[in-house]
N, C-alpha and C. Protein backbone atom coordinates (compact mmCIF):
# COMPACT_ATOMS: atom_id res chain seq x y z
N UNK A 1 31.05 -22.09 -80.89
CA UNK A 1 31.98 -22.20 -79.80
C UNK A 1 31.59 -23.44 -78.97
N UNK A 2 32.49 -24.42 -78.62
CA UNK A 2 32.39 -25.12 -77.89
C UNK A 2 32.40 -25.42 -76.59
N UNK A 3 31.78 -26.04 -75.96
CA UNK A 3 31.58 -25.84 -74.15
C UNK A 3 32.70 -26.91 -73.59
N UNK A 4 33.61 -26.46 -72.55
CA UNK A 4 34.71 -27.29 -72.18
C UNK A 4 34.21 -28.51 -71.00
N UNK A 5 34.45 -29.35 -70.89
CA UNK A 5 34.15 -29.87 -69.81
C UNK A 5 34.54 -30.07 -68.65
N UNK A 6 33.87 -29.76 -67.92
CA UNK A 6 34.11 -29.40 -66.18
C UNK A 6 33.92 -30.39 -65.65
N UNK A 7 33.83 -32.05 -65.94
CA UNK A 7 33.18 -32.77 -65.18
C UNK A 7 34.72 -32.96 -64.26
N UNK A 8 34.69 -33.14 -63.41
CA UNK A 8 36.03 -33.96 -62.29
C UNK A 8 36.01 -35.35 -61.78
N UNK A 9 36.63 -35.87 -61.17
CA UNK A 9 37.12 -37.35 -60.28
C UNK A 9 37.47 -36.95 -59.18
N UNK A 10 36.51 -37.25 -58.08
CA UNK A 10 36.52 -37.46 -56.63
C UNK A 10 37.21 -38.53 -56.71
N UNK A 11 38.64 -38.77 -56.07
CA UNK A 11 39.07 -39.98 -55.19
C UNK A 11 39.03 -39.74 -54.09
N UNK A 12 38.67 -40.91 -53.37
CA UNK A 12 38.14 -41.49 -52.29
C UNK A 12 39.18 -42.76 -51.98
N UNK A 13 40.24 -42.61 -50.83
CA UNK A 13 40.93 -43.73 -50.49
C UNK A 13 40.53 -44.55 -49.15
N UNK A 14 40.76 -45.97 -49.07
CA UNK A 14 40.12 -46.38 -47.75
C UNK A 14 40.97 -47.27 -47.56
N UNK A 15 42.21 -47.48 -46.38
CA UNK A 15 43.04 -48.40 -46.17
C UNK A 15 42.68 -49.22 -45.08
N UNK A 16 42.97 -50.32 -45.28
CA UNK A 16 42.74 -51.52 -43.93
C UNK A 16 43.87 -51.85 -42.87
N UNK A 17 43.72 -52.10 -42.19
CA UNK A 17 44.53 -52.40 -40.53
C UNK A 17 44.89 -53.85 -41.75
N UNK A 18 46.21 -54.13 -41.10
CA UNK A 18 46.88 -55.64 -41.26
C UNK A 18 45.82 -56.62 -40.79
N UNK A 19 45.86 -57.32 -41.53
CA UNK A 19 45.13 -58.47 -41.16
C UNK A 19 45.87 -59.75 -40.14
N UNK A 20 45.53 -60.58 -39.22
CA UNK A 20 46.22 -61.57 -38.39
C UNK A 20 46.98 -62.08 -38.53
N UNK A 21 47.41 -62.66 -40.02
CA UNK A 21 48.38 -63.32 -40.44
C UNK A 21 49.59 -62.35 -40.56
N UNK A 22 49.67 -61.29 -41.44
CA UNK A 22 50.56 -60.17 -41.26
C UNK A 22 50.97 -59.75 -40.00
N UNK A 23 49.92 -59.81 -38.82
CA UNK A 23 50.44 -59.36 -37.33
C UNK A 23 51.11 -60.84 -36.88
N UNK A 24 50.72 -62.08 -37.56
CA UNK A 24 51.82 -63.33 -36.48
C UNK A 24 52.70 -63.64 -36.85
N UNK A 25 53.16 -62.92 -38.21
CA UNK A 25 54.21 -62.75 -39.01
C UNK A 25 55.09 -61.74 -38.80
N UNK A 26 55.09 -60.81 -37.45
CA UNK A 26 55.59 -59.65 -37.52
C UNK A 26 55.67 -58.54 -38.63
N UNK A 27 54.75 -58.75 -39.51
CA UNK A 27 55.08 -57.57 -40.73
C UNK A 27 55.19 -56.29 -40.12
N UNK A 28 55.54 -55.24 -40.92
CA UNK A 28 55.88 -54.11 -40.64
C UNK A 28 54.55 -53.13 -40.91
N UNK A 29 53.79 -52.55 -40.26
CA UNK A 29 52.50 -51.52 -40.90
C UNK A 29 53.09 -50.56 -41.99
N UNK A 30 53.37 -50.60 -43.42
CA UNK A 30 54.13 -49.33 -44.46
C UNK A 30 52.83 -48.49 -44.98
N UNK A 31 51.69 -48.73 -44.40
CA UNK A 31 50.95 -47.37 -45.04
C UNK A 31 50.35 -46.76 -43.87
N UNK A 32 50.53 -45.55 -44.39
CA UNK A 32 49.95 -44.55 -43.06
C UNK A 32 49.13 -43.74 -43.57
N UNK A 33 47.72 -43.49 -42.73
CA UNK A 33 46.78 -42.16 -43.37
C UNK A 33 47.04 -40.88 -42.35
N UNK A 34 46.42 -40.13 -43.11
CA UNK A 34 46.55 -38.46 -42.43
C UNK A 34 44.88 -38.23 -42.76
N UNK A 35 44.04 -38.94 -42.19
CA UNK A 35 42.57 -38.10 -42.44
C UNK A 35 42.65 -36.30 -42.79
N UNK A 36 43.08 -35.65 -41.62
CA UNK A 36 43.14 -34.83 -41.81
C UNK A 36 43.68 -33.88 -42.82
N UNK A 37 44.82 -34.54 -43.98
CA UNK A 37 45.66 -34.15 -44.58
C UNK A 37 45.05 -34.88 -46.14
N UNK A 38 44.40 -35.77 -45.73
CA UNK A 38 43.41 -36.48 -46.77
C UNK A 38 44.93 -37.37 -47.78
N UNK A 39 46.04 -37.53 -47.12
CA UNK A 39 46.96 -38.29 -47.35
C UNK A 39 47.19 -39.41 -47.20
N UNK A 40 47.81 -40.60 -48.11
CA UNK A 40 48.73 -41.51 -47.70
C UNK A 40 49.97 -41.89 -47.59
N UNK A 41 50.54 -41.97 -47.25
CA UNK A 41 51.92 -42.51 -46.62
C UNK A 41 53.02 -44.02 -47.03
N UNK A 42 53.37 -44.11 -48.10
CA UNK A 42 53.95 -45.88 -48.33
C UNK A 42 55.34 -45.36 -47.76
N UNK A 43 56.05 -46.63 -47.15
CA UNK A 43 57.47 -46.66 -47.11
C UNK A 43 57.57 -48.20 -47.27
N UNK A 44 58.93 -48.45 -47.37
CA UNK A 44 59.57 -49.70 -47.54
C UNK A 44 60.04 -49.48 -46.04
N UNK A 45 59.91 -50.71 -45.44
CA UNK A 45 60.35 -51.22 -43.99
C UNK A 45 61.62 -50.48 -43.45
N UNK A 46 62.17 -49.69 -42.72
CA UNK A 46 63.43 -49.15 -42.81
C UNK A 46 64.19 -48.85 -43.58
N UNK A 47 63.23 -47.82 -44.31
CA UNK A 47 63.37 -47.43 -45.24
C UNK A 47 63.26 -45.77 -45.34
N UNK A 48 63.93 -44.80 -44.51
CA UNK A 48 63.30 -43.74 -44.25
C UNK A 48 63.07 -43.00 -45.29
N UNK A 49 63.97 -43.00 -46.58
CA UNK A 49 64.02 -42.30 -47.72
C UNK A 49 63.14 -42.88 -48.79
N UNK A 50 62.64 -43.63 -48.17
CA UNK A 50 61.70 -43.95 -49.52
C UNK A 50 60.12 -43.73 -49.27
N UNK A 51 59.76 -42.90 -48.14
CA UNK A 51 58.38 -42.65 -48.47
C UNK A 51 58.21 -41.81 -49.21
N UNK A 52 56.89 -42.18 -49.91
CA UNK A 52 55.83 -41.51 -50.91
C UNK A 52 54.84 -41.04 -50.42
N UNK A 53 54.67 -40.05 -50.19
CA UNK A 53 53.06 -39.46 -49.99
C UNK A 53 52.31 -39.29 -50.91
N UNK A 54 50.71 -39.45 -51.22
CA UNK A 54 49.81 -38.94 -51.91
C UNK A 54 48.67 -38.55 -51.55
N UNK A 55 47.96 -37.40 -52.30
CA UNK A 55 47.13 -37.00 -51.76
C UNK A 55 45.48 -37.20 -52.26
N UNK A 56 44.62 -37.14 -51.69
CA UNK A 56 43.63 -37.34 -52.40
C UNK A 56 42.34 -36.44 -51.81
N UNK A 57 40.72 -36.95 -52.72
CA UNK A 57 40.13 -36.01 -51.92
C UNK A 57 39.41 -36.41 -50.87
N UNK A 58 39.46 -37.09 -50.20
CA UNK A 58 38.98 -38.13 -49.19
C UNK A 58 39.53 -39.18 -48.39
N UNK A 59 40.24 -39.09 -47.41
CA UNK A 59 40.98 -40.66 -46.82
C UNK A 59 40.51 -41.07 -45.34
N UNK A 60 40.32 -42.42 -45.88
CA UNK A 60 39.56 -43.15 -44.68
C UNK A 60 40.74 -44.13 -43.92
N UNK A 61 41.01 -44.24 -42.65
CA UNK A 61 42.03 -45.20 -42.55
C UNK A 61 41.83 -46.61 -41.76
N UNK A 62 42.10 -47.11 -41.80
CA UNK A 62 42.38 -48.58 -41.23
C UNK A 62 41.43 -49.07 -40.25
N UNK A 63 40.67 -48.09 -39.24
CA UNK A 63 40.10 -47.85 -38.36
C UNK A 63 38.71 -47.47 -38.53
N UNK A 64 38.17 -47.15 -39.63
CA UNK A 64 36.69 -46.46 -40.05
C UNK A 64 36.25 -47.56 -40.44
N UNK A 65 34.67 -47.10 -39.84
CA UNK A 65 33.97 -48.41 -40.12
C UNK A 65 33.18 -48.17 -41.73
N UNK A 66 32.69 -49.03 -42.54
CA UNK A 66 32.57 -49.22 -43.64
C UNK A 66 30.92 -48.12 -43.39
């Protein structure tokens, strides 16, 4: 009899704040975290129907230091 394997994949997501050029450019912020929900968030710019959420086992957001 053979032994199944149990090993798993921790993901771990870590998103960054816009960088300066994106803020003197007016870009739009399209990803959002949910620490708490261990989620992320994409949309297209006015775009209400097109967000995607995903989930993972760990999310760090824009704001956490390394």
């Amino acid at each position: 009899m053979s032994k199944k394997n149990t090993e798993t994949v921790k993901v771990t997501v870590r998103t960054r704040p816009m960088n300066s050029k994106e803020i003197e450019r007016g870009c739009t912020e399209i990803v959002k975290t949910d620490v708490e929900l261990c989620s992320v968030t994409l949309s297209k710019p006015d775009e209400e129907e097109s967000k995607r959420t995903m989930t993972f086992d760990c999310v760090y957001g824009g704001d956490s230091l390394q």
